[in-house]
Protein backbone atom coordinates (compact mmCIF):
# COMPACT_ATOMS: atom_id res chain seq x y z
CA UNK A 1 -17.25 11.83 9.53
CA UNK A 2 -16.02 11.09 13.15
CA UNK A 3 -12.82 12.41 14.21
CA UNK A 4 -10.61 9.51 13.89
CA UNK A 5 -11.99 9.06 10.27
CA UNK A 6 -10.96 12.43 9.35
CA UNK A 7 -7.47 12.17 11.08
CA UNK A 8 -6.90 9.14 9.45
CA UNK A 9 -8.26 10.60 6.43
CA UNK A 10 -5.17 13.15 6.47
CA UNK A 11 -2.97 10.45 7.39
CA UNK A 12 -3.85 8.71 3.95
CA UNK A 13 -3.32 12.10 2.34
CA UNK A 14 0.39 12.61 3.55
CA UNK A 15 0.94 9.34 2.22
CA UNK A 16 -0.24 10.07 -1.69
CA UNK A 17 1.52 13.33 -1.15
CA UNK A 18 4.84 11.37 -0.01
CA UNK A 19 4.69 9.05 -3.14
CA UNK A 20 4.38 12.40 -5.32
CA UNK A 21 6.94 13.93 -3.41
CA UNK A 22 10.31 15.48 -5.70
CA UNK A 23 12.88 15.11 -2.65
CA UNK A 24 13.42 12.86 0.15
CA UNK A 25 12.95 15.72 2.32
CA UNK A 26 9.42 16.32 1.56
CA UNK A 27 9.00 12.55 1.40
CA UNK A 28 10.24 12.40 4.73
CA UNK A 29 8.02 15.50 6.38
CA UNK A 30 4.91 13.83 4.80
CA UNK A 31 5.15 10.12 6.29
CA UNK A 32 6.12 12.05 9.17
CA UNK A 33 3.10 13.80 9.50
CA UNK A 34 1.23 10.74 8.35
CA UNK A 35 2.43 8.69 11.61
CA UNK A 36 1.26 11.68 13.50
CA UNK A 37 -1.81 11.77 12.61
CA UNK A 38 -2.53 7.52 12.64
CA UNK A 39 -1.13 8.55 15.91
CA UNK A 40 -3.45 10.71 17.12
CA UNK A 41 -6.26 8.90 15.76
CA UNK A 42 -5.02 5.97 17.47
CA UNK A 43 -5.17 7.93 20.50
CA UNK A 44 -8.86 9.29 20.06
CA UNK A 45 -9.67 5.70 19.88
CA UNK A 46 -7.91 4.09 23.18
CA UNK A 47 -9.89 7.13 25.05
CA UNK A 48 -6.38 9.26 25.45
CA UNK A 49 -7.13 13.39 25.18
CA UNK A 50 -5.06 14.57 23.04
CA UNK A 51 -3.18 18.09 24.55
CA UNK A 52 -5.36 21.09 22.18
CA UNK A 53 -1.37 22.38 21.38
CA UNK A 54 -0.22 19.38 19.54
CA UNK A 55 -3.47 18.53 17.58
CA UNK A 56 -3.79 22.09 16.77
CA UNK A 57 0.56 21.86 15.64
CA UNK A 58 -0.62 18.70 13.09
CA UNK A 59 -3.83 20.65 11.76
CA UNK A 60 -2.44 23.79 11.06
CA UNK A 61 0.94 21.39 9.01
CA UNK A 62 -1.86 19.29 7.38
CA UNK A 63 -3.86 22.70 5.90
CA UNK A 64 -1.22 23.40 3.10
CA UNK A 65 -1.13 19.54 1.55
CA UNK A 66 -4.91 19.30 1.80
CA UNK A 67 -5.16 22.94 0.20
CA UNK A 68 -2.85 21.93 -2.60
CA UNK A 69 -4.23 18.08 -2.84
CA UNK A 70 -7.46 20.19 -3.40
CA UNK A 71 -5.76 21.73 -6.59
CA UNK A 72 -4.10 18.36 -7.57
CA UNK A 73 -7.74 16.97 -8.40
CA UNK A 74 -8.29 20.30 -10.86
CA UNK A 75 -4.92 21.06 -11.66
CA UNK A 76 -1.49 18.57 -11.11
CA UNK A 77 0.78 20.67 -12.20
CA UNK A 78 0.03 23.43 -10.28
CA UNK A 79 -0.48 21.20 -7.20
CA UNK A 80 3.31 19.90 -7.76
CA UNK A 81 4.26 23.37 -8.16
CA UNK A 82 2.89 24.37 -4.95
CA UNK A 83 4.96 21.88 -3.15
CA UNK A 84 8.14 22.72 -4.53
């Protein structure tokens, strides 16, 4: 999987997470992260380096949903537990 696929990949992530989401706030922080990393991937693709602080900011956000998305497919209510 290229890059771009797996950036956009976590962008489509966020978005379940946002639709699962119990507040606004954590609605919010997921589309946020979402349009950062559509961003990004964007970026990757029009040939723009992307500064190694701010792409390592949006992978080290995006490791606790993926972590708990990975226990939403064994467990959901853990996984909504987790976010909370």
């Amino acid at each position: 999987m290229s890059k771009t696929d797996e950036y956009r990949q976590f962008a489509n992530d966020c978005i379940v997470w946002a639709r699962i989401a119990t507040s606004d706030d954590q609605r919010e922080q997921f589309l946020e992260l979402a349009k950062k990393w559509m961003s990004d991937a964007e970026s990757i693709d029009r040939g723009i380096e992307l500064r190694p602080k701010e792409a390592a900011k949006a992978s080290e956000m995006a490791g606790r949903p993926r972590r708990a998305m990975a226990r939403h497919r064994r467990e959901p209510t853990q996984a909504v537990a987790v976010l909370r």
